[in-house]
N, C-alpha and C. Protein backbone atom coordinates (compact mmCIF):
# COMPACT_ATOMS: atom_id res chain seq x y z
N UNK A 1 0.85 -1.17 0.00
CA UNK A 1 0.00 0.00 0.00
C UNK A 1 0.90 1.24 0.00
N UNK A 2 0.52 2.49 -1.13
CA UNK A 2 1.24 3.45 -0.67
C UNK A 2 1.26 4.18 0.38
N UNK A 3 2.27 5.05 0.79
CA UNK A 3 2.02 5.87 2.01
C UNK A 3 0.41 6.74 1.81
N UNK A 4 0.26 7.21 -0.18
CA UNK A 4 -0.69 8.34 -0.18
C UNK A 4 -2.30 7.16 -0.02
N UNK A 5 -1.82 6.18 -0.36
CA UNK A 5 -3.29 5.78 0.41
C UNK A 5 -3.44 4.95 1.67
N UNK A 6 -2.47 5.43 2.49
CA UNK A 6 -2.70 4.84 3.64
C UNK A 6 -3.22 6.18 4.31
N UNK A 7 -3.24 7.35 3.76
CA UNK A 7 -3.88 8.18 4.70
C UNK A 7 -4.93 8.87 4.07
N UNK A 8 -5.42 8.42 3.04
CA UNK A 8 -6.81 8.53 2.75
C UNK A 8 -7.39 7.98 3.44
N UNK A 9 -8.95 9.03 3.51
CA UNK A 9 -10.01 9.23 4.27
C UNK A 9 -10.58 7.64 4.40
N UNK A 10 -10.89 6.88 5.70
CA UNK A 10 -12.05 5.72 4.94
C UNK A 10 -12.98 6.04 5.09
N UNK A 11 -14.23 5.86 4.49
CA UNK A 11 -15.84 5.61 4.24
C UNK A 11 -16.20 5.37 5.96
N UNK A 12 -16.14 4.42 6.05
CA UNK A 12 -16.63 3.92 7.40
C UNK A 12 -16.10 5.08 8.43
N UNK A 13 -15.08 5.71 8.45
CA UNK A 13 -14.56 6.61 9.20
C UNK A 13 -15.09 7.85 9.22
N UNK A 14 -16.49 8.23 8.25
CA UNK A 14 -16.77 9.58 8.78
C UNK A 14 -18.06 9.71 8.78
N UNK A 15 -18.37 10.78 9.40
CA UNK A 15 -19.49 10.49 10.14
C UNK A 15 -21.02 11.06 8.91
N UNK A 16 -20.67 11.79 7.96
CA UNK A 16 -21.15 12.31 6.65
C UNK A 16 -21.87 10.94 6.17
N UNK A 17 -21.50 9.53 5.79
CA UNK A 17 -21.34 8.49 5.09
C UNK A 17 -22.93 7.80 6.52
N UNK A 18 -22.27 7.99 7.64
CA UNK A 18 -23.60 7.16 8.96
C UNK A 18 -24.70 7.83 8.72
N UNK A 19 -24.65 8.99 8.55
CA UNK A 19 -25.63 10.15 8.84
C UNK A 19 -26.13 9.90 7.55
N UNK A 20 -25.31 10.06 6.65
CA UNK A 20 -26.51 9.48 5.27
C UNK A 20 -27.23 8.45 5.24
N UNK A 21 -26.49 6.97 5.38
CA UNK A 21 -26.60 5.61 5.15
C UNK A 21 -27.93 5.80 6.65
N UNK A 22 -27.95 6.06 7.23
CA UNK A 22 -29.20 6.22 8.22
C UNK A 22 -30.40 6.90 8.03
N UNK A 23 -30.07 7.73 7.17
CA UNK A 23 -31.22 8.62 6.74
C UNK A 23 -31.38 7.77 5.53
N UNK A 24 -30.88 7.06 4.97
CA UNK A 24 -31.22 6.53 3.64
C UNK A 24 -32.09 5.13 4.02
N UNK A 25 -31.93 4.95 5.54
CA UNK A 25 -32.58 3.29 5.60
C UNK A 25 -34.14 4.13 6.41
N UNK A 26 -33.91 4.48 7.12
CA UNK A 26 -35.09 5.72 7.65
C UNK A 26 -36.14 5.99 7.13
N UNK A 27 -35.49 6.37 5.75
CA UNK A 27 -36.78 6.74 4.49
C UNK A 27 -37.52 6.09 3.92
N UNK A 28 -36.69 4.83 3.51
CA UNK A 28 -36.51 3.78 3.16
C UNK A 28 -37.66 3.16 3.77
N UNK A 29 -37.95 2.87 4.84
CA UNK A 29 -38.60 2.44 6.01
C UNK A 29 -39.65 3.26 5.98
N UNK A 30 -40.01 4.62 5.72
CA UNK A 30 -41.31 5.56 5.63
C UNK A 30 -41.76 5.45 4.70
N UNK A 31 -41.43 5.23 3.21
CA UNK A 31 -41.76 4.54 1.94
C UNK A 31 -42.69 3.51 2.20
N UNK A 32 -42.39 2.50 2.57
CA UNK A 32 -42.70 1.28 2.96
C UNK A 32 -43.77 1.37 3.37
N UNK A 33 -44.14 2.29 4.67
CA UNK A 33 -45.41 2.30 5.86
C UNK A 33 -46.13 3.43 4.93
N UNK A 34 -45.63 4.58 3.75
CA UNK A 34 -46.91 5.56 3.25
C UNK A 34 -47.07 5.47 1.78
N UNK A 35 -46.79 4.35 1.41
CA UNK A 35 -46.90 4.00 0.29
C UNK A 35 -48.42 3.48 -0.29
N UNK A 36 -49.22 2.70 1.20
CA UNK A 36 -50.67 2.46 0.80
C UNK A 36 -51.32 3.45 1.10
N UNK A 37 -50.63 4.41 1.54
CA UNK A 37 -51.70 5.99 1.65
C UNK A 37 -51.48 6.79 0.79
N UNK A 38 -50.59 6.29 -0.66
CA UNK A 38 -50.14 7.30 -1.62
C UNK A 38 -49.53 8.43 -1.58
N UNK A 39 -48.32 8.55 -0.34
CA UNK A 39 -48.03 9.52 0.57
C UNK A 39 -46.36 9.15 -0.21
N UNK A 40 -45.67 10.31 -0.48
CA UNK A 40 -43.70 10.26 -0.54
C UNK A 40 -43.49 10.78 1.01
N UNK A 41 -42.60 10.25 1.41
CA UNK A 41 -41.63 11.01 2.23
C UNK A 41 -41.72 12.34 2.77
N UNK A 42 -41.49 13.37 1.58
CA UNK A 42 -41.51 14.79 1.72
C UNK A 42 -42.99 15.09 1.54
N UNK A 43 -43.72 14.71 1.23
CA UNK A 43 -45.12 15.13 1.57
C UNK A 43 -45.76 14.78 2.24
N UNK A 44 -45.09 13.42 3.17
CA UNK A 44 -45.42 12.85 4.52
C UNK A 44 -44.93 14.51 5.57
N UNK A 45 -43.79 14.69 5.35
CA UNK A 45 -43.08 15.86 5.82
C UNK A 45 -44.53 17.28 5.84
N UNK A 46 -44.76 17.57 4.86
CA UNK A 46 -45.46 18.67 4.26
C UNK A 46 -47.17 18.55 5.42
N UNK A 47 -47.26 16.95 5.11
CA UNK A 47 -48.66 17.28 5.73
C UNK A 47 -48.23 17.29 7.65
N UNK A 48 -46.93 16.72 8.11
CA UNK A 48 -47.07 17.22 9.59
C UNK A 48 -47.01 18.58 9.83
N UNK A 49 -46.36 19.48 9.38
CA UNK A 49 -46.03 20.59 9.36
C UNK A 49 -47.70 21.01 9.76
N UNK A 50 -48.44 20.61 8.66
CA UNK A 50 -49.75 21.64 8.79
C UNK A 50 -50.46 20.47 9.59
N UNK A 51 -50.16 19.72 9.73
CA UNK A 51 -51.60 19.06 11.34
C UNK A 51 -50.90 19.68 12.45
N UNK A 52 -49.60 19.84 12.53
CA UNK A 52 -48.85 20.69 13.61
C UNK A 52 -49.63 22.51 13.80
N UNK A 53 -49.21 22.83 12.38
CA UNK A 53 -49.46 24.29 12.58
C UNK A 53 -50.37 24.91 12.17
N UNK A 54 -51.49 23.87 11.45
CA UNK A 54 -52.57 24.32 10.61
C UNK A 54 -51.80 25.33 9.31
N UNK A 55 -52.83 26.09 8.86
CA UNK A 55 -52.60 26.54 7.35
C UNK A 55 -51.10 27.40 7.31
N UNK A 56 -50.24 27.29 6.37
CA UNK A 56 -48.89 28.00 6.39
C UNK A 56 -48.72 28.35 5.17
N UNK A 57 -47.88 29.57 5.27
CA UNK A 57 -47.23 29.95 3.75
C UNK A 57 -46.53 29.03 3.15
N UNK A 58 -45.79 28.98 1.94
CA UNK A 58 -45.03 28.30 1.18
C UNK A 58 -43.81 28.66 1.92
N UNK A 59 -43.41 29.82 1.97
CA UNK A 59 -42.10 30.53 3.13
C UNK A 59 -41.91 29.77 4.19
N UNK A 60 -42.95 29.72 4.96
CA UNK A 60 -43.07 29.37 6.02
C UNK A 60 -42.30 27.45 6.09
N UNK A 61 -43.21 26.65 5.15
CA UNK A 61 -43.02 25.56 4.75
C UNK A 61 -41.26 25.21 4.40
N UNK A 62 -41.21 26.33 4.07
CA UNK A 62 -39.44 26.18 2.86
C UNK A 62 -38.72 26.11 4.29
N UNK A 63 -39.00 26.87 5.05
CA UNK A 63 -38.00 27.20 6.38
C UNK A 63 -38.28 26.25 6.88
N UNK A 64 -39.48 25.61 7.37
CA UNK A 64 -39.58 24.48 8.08
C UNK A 64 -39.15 23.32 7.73
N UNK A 65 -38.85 23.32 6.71
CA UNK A 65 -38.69 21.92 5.93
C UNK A 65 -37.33 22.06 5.33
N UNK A 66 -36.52 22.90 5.18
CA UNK A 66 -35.28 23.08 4.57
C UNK A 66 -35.19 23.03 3.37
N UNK A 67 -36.21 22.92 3.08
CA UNK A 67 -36.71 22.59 1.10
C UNK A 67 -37.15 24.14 0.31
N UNK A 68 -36.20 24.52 -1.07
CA UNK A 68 -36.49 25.45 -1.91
C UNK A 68 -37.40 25.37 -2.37
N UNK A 69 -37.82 26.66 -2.73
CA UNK A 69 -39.28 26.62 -3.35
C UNK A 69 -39.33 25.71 -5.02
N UNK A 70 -38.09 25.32 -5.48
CA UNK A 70 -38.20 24.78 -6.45
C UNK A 70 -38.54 23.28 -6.04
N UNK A 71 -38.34 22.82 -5.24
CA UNK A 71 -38.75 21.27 -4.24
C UNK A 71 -40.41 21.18 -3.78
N UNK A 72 -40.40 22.20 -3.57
CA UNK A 72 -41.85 22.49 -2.68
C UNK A 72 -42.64 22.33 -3.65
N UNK A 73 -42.60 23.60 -4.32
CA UNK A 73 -43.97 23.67 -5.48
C UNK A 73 -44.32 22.67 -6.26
N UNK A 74 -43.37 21.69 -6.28
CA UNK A 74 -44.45 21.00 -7.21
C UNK A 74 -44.68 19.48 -6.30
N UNK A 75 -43.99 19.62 -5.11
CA UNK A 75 -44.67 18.78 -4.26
C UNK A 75 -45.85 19.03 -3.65
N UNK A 76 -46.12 19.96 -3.64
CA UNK A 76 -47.67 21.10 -3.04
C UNK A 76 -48.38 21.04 -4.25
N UNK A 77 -48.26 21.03 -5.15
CA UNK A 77 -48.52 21.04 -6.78
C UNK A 77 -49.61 19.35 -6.60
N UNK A 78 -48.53 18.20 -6.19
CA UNK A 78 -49.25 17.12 -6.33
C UNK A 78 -49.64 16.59 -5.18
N UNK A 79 -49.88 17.15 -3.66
CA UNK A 79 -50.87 17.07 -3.07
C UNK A 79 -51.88 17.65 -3.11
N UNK A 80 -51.62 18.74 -3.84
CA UNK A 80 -53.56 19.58 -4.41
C UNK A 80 -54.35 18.92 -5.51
N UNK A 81 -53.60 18.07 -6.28
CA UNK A 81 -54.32 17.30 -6.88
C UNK A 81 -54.44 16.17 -6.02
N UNK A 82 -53.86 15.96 -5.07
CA UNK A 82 -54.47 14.78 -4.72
C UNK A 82 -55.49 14.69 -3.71
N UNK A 83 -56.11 16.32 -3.70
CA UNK A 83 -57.26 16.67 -2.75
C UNK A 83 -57.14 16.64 -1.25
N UNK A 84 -55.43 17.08 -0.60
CA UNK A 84 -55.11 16.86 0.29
C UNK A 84 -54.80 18.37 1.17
N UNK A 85 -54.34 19.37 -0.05
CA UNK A 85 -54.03 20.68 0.26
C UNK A 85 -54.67 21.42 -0.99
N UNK A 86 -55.14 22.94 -0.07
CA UNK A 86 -55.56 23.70 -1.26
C UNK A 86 -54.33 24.73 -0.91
N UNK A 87 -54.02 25.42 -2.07
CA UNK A 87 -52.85 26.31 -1.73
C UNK A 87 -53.92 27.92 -2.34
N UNK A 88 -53.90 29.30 -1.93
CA UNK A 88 -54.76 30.37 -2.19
C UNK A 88 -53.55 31.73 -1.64
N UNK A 89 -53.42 32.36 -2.67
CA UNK A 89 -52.83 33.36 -2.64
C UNK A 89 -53.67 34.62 -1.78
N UNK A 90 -52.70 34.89 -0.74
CA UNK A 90 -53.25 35.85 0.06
C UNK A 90 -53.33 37.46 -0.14
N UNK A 91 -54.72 37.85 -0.19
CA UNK A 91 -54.85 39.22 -0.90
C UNK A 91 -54.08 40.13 -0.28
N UNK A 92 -53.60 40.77 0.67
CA UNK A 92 -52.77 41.63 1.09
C UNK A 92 -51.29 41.50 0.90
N UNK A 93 -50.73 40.21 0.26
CA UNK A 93 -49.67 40.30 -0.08
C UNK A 93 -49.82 39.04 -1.37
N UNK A 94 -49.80 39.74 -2.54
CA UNK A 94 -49.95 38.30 -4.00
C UNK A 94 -49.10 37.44 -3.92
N UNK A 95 -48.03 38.12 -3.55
CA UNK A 95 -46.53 37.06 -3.51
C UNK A 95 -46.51 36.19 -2.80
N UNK A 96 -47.23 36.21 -1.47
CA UNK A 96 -47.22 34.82 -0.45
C UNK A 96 -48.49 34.12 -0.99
N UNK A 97 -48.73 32.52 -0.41
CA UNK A 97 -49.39 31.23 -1.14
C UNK A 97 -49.39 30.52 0.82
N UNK A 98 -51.16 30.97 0.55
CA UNK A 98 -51.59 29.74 1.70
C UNK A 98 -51.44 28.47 1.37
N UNK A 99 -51.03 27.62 2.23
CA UNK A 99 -51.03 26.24 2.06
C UNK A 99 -52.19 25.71 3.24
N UNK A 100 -53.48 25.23 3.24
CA UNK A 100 -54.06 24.75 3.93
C UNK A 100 -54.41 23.38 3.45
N UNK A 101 -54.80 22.51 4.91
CA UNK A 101 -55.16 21.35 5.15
C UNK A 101 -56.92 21.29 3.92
N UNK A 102 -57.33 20.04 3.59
CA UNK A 102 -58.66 19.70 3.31
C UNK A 102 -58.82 18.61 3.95
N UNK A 103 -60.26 18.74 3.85
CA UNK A 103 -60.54 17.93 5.33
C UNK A 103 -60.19 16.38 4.75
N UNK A 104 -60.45 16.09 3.63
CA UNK A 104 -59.12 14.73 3.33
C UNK A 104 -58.00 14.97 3.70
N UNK A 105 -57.19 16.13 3.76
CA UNK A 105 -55.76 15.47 3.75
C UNK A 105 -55.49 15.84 5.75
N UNK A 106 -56.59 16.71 6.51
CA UNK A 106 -56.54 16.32 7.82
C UNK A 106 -57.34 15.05 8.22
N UNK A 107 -57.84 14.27 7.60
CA UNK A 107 -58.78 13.15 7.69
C UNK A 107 -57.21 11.98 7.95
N UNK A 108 -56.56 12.49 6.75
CA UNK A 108 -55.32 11.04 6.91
C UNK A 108 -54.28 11.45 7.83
N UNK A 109 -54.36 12.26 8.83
CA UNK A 109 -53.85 12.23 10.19
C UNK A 109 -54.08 10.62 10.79
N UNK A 110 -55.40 10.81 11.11
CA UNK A 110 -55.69 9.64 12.04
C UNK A 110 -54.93 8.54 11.28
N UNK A 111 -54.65 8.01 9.84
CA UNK A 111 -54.23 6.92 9.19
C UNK A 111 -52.39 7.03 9.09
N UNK A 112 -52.45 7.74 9.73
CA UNK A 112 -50.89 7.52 9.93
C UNK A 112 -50.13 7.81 11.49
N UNK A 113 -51.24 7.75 12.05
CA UNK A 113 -51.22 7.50 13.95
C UNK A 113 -49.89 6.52 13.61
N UNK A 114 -49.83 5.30 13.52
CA UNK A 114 -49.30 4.22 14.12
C UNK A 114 -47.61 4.71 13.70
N UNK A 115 -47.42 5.23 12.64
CA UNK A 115 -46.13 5.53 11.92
C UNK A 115 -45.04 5.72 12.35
N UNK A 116 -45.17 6.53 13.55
CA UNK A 116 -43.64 7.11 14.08
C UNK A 116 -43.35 5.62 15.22
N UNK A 117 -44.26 5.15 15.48
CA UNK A 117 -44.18 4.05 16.30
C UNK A 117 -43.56 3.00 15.74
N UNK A 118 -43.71 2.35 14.65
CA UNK A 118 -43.15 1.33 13.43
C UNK A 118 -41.88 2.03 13.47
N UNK A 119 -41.85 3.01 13.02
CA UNK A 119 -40.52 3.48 12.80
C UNK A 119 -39.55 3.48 14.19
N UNK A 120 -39.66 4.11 14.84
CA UNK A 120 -38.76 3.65 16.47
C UNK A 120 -38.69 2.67 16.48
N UNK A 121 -39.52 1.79 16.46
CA UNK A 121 -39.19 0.01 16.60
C UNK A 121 -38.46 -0.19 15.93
N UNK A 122 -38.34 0.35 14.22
CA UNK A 122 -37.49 -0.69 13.54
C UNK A 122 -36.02 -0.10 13.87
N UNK A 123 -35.82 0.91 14.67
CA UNK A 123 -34.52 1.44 15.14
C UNK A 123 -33.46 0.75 16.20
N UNK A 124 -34.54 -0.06 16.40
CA UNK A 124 -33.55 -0.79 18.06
C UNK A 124 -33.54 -0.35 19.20
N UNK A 125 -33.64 1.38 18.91
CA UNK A 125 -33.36 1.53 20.04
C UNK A 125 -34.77 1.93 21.48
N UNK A 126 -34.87 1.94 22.26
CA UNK A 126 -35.42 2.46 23.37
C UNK A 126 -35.70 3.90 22.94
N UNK A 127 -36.59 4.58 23.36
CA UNK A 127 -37.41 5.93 23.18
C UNK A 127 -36.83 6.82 24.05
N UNK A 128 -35.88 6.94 24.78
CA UNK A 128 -35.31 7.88 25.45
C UNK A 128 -34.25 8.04 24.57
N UNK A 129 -33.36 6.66 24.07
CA UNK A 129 -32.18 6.83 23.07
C UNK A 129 -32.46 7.73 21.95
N UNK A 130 -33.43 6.75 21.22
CA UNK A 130 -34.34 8.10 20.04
C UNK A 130 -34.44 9.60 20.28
N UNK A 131 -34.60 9.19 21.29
CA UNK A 131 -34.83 11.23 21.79
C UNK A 131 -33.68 11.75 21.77
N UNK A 132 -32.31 11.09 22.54
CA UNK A 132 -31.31 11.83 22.82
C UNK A 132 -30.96 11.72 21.25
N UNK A 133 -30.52 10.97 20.51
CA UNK A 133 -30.15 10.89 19.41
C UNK A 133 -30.67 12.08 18.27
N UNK A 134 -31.85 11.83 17.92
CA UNK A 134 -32.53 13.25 17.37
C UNK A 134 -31.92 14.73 18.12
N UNK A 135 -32.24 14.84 18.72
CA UNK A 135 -31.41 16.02 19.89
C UNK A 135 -29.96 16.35 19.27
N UNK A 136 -29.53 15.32 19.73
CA UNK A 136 -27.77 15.74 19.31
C UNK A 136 -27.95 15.56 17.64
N UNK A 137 -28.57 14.86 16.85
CA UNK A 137 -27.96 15.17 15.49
C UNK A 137 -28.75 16.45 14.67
N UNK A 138 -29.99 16.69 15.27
CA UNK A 138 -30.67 18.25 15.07
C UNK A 138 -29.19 19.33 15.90
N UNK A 139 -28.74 19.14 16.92
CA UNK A 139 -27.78 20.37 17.39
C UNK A 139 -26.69 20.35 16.65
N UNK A 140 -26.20 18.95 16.24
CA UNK A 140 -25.09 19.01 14.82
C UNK A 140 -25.71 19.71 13.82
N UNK A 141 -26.80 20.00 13.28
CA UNK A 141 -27.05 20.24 11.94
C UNK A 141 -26.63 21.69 12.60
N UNK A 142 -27.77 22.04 13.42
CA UNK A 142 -28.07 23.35 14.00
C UNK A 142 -26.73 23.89 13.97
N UNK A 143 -25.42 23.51 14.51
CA UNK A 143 -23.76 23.77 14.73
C UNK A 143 -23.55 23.90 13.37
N UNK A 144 -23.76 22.77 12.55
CA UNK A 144 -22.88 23.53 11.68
C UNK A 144 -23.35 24.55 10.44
N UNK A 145 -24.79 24.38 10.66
CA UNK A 145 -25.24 25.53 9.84
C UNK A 145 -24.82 27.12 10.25
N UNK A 146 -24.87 27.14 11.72
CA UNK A 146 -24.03 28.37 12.79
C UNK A 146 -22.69 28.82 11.92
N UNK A 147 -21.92 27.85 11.77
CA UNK A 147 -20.53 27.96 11.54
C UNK A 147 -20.05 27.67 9.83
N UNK A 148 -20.88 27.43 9.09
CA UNK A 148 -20.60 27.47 7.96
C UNK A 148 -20.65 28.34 7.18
């Protein structure tokens, strides 16, 4: 082996590669459980936001979700066809876009009760671990968005 690749980086050695490969089995795993509700991922995302906060801007959504409006819109695009969100431009300002719940797409609240539960289970770990874990890798993001 040369010296120059004995001190290349390994894969397994950083923490970029866990943090993906975890979020990639994660999703993976939410696919799975909202797939008979005709639900992606990010619009699994989209509809907690608003059973959380009720009706929100698109702004509002982008910040909450870390997602550009080029991501958003046409994911908001195909939950309004799918009779889940109506989106209505607010008269005192044209430029902002309500995003509200219909009572279908707050109806499939109750049908995805069980979800976050399946999901912790298939983690291994105990529900206090989950907690601390989320915690510290939300304060990593939070850190290095600070410092970047």
């Amino acid at each position: 082996m040369s010296p120059k690749a004995a001190s290349a980086p390994l894969l397994d050695d950083q923490i970029c590669f866990a943090l993906y490969n975890a979020s990639r089995a994660l999703t993976a795993r939410y696919r799975v459980l909202l797939e008979p509700l005709g639900l992606t991922y990010p619009q699994y995302l989209v509809l907690l936001v608003l059973w959380e906060q009720g009706a929100t801007t698109v702004a509002e959504l982008s910040e909450r979700l870390a997602l550009d409006s080029g991501t958003l819109s046409p994911l908001l695009r195909r939950l309004e066809t799918a009779g889940l969100v109506s989106r209505m431009r607010l008269p005192a300002d044209e430029r902002s876009v309500l995003v509200s719940l219909t009572a279908d797409g707050d109806a499939l609240r109750s049908k995805t009760a069980g979800i976050q539960d399946q999901v912790c289970g298939a983690t291994g770990l105990e529900l206090p671990e989950i907690q601390e874990l989320r915690d510290r890798v939300a304060g990593v993001a939070e850190h290095i968005r600070a410092t970047g």
